[in-house]
Protein backbone atom coordinates (compact mmCIF):
# COMPACT_ATOMS: atom_id res chain seq x y z
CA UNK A 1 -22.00 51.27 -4.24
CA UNK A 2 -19.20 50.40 -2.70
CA UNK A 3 -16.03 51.43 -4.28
CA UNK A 4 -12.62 49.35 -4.44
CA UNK A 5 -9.02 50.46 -3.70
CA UNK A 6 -5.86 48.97 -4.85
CA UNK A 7 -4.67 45.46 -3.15
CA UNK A 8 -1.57 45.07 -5.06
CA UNK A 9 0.66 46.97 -7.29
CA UNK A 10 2.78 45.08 -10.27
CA UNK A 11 5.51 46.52 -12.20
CA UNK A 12 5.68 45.97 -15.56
CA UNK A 13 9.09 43.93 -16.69
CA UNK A 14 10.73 44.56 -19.88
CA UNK A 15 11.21 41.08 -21.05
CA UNK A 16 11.60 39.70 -24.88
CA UNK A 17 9.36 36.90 -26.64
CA UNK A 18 8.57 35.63 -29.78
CA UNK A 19 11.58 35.81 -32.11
CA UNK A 20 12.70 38.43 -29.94
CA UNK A 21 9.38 40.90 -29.84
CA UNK A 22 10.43 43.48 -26.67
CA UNK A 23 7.24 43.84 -24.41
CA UNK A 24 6.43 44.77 -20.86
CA UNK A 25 4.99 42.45 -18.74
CA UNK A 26 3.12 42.42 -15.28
CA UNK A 27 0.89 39.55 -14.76
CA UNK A 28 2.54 36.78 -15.68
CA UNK A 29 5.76 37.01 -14.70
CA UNK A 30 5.57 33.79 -12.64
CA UNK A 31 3.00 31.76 -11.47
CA UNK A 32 2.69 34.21 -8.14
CA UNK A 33 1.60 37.34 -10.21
CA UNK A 34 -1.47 35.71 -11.41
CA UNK A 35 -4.93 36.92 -10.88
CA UNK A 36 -7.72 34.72 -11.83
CA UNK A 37 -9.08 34.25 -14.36
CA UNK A 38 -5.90 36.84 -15.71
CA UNK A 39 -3.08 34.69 -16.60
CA UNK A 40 -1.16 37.05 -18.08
CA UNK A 41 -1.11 41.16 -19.57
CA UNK A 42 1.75 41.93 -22.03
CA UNK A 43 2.03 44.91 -23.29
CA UNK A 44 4.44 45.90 -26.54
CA UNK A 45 5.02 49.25 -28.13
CA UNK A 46 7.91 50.87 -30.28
CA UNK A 47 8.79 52.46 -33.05
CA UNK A 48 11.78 50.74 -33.63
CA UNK A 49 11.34 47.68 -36.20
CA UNK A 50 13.88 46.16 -34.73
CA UNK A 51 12.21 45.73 -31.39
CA UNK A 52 8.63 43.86 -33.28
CA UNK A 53 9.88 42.72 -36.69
CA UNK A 54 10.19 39.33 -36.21
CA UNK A 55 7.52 38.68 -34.65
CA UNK A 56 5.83 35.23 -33.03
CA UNK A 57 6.36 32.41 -35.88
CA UNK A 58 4.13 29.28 -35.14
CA UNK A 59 3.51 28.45 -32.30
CA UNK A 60 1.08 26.39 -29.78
CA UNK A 61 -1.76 27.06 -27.73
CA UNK A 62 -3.88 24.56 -25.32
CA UNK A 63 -6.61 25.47 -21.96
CA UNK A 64 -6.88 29.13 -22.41
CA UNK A 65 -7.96 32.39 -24.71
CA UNK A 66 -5.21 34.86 -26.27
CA UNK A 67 -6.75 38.37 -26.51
CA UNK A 68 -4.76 40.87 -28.86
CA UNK A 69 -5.52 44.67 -28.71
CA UNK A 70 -4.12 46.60 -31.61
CA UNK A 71 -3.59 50.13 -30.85
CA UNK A 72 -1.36 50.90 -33.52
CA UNK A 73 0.85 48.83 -36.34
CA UNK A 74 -0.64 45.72 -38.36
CA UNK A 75 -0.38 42.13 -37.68
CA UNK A 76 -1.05 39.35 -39.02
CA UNK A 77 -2.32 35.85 -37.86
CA UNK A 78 -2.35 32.74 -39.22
CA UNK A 79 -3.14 29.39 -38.09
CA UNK A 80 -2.77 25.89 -38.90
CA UNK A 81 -5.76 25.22 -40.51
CA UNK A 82 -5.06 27.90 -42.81
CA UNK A 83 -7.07 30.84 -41.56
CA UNK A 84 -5.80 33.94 -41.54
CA UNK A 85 -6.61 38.06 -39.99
CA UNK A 86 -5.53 40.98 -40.35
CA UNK A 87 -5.63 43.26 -36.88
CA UNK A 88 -4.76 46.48 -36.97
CA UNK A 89 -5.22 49.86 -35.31
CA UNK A 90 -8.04 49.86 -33.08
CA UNK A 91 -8.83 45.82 -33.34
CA UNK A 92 -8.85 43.35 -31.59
CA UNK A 93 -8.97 39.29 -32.18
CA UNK A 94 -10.52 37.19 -29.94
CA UNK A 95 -8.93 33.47 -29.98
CA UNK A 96 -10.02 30.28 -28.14
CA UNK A 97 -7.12 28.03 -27.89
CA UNK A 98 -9.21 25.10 -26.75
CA UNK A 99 -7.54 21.77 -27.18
CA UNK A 100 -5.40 23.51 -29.10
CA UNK A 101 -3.95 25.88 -32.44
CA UNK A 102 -1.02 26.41 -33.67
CA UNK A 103 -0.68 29.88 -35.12
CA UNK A 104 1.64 32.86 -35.59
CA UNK A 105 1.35 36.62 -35.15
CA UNK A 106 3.65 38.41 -37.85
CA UNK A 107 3.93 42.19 -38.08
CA UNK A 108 2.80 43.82 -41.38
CA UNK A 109 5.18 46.70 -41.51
CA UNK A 110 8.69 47.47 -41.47
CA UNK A 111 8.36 51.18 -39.96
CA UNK A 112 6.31 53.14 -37.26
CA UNK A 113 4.67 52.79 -34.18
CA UNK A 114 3.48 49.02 -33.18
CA UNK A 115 1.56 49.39 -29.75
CA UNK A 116 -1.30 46.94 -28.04
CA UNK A 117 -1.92 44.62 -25.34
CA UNK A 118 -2.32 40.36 -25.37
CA UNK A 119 -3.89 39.25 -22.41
CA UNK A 120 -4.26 35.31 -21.45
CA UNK A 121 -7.68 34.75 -20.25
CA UNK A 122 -7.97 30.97 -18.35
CA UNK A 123 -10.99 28.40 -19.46
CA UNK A 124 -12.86 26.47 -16.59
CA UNK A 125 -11.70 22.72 -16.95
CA UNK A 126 -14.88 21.81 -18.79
CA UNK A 127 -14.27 24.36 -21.62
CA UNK A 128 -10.09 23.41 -21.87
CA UNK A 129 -10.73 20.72 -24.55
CA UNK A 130 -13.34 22.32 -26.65
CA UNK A 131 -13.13 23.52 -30.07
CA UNK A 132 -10.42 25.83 -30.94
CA UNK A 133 -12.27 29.49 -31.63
CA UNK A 134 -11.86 32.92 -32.85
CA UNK A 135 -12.82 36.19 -33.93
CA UNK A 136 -11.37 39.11 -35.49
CA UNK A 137 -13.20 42.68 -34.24
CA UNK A 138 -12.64 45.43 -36.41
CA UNK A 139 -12.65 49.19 -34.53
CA UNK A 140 -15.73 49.98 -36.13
CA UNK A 141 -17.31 46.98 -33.98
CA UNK A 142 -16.21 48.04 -30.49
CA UNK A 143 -18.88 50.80 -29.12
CA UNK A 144 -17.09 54.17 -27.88
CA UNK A 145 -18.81 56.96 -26.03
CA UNK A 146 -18.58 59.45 -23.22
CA UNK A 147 -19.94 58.49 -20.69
CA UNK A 148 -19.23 62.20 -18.52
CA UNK A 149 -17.29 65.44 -20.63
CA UNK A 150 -13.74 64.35 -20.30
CA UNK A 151 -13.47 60.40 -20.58
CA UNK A 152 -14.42 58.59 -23.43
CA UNK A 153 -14.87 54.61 -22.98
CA UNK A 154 -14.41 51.87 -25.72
CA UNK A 155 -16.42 48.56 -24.61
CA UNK A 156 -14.76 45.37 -25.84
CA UNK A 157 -16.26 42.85 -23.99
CA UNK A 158 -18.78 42.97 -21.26
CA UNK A 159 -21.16 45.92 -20.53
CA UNK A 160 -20.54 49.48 -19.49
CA UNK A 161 -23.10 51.08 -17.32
CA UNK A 162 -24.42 54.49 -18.18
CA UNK A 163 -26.62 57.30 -16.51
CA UNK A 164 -28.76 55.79 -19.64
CA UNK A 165 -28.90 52.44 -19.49
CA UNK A 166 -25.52 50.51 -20.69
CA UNK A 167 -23.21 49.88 -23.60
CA UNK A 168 -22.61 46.42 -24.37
CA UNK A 169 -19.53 45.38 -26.04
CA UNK A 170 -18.84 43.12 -29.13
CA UNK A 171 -17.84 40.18 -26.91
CA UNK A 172 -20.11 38.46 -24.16
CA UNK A 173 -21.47 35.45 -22.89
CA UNK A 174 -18.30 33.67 -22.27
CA UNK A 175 -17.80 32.07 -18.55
CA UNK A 176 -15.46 34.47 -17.36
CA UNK A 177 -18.08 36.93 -17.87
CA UNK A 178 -14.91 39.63 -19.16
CA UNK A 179 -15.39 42.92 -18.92
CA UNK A 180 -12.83 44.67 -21.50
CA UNK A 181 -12.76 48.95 -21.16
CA UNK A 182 -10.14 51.13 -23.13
CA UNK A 183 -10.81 54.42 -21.22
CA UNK A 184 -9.54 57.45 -21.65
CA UNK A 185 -9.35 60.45 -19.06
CA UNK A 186 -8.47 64.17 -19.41
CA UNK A 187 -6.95 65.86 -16.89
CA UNK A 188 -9.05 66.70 -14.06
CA UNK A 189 -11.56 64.29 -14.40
CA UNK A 190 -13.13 61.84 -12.14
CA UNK A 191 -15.12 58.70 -13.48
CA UNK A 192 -16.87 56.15 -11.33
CA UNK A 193 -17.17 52.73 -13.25
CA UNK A 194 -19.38 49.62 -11.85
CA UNK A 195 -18.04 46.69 -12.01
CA UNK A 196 -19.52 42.80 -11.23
CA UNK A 197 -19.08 41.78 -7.42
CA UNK A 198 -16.98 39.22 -6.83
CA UNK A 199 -14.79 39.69 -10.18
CA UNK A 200 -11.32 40.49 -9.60
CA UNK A 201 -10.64 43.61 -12.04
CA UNK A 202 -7.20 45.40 -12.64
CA UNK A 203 -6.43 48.53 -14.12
CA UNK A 204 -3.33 49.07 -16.34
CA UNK A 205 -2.45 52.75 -17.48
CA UNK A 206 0.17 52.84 -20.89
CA UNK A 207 0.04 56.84 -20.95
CA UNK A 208 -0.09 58.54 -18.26
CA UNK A 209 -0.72 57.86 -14.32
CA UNK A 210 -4.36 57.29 -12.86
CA UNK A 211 -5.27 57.42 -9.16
CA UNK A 212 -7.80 55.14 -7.60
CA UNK A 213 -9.86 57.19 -4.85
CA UNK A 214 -10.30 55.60 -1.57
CA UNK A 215 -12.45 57.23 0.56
CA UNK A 216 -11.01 61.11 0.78
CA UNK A 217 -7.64 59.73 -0.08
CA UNK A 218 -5.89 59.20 -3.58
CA UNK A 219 -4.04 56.00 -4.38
CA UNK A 220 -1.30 56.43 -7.45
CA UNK A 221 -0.86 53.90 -10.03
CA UNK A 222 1.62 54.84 -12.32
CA UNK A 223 2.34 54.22 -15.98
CA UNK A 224 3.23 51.02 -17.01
CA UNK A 225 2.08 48.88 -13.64
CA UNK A 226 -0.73 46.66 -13.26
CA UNK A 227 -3.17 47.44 -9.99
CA UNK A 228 -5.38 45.00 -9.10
CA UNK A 229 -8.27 45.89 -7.15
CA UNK A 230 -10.14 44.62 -4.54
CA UNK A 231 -13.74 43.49 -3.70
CA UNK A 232 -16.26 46.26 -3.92
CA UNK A 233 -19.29 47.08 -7.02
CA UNK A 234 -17.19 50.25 -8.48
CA UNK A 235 -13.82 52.33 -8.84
CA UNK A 236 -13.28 55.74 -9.18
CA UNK A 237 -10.69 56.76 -11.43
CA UNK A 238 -8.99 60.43 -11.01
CA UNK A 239 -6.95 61.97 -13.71
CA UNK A 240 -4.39 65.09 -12.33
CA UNK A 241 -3.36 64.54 -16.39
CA UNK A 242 -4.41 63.26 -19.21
CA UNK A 243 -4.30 59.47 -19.20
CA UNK A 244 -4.92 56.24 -21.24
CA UNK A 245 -5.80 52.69 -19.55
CA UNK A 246 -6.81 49.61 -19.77
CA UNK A 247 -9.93 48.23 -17.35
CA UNK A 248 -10.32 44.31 -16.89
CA UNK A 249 -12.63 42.38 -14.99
CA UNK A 250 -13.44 38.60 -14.36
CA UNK A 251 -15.00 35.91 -13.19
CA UNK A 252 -13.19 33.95 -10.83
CA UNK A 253 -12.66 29.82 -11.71
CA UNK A 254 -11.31 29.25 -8.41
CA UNK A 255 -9.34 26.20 -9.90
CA UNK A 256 -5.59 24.59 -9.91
CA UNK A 257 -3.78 26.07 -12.88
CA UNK A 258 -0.18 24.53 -14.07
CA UNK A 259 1.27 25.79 -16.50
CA UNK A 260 3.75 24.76 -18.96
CA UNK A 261 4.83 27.40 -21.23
CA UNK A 262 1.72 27.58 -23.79
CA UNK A 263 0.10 25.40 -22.14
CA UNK A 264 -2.63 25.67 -19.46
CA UNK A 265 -4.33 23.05 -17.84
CA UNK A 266 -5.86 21.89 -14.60
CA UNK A 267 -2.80 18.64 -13.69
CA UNK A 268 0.42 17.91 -14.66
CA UNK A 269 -0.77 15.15 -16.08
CA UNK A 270 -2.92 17.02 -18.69
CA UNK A 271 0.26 19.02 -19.10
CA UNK A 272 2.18 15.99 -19.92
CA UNK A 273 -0.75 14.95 -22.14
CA UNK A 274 -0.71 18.57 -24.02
CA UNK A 275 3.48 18.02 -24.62
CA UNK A 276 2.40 14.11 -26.03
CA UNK A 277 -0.02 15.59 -28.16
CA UNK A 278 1.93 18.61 -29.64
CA UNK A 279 5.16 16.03 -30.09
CA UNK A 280 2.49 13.61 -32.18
CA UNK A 281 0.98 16.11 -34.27
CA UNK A 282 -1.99 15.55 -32.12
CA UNK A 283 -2.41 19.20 -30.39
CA UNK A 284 -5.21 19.89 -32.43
CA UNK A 285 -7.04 17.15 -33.32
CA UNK A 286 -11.13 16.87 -33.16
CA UNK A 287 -11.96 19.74 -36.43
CA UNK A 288 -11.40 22.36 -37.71
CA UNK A 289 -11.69 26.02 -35.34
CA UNK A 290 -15.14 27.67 -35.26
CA UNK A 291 -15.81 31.25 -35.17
CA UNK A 292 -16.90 32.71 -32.20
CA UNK A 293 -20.01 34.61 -32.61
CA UNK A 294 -20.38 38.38 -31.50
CA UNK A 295 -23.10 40.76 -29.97
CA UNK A 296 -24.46 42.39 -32.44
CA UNK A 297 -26.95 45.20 -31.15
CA UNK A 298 -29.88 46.16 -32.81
């Protein structure tokens, strides 16, 4: 297999959202730092209340998927139609905007450690307008296993291949074909994971540093920054400590993408159209959300 290196390397910003929720951000960051089908990879931890409490109050969605990885704290979600989750440590929900939802994400504590990820995930132009969809994955859904002594692998979406065979997580069949890996590496270890040709995958490390091995030489990606890979069928991952990352892959869509705050569409037109709609109480018209449905292994 051939193995991919690191193209690009993206700081994470410290930037505030919501009603004021402090998170780092790499993709995203403008509408250069973009790496389809990744629109954007947030990540938020403290254990000051002050920095999460007041969380993201209603607001809309239209043209693309929200993904929220809990690894510590409790949130809750809510949307317009009246449906509600709890996600906390070790979940994750799953949430098709479609032609749009209007929801909030409110924290659940007043104390402690809240730490996860929300990544933006962009829809093909045929799927923007569909049905408004989600799923809540509790941690006792999402496969983990050790795949070689010192790394152990949580599968969220897509498949993880094995000496064995592979481990297929709770999420597939989308168009994006995501691939979703929590991984984590003790020090001194060396994992090779395959990954789809021709998705573009990125690696994001919250604790600790991970280098990507290129030939005989070692490329560091520190904490905190997003490094997106390029073309090849693997990456192997070498830990000098003990480290904690996040592994994303996807399908390209290889379309034009304008966006307009929480809005994602193909034109400004359709942008215009999505502004129209939210103004006119119209964002979410066509039914009520449906629930996406998950792999369920025998």
């Amino acid at each position: 297999m051939s193995n991919r290196s690191l193209q690009q390397i993206i700081p994470a910003t410290s930037v505030s959202d919501g009603a004021g929720v402090k998170i780092k951000r790499s993709l995203g960051l403008n509408a250069q730092l973009r790496f389809d089908p990744f629109l954007m990879l947030d990540c938020f931890g403290s254990e000051q209340a002050d920095d999460y409490i007041k969380g993201f109050p209603p607001h809309p969605h239209r043209g693309f998927e929200t993904v929220t990885y809990m690894l510590d704290g409790h949130m809750l979600h809510e949307d317009h139609l009246g449906n509600k989750g709890h996600l906390k440590s070790g979940g994750v929900q799953w949430m098709t905007a479609g032609r749009g939802i209007i929801h909030s994400e409110m924290p659940q504590q007043e104390q402690g450690l809240m730490r996860g990820f929300q990544l933006w995930l962009n829809l093909p132009a045929a799927e923007k307008m569909k049905p408004a969809a989600y799923v809540d994955i509790s941690p006792e859904q999402i496969p983990q296993f050790e795949p070689i002594s010192g790394a152990k692998v949580k599968v969220i979406a897509g498949s993880f291949s094995t000496a064995n065979g592979s481990v297929t997580g709770p999420i597939n069949g989308l168009s994006t074909e995501p691939q979703f890996y929590d991984v984590r590496l003790k020090a001194g270890t060396e994992l090779t994971v395959a990954l789809p040709a021709g998705h573009h995958a990125l690696l994001y490390p919250f604790n600790g540093g991970v280098a990507v091995k290129k030939a005989d030489s070692l490329q560091q990606l520190n904490e905190h920054h997003a490094g997106l890979l390029n073309q090849g069928e693997s990456v192997t991952l070498v830990a000098s400590t003990d480290v904690s990352l996040i592994l994303l892959a996807g399908k390209p869509i290889a379309e034009p993408v304008v966006q307009y705050g929480p809005f994602v569409m193909n034109s400004n037109a359709e942008i215009e159209q999505a502004i129209r709609d939210y103004q006119q109480g119209k964002l979410t018209a066509g039914g009520p959300a449906t629930e996406i449905k998950l792999n369920t292994p025998a």
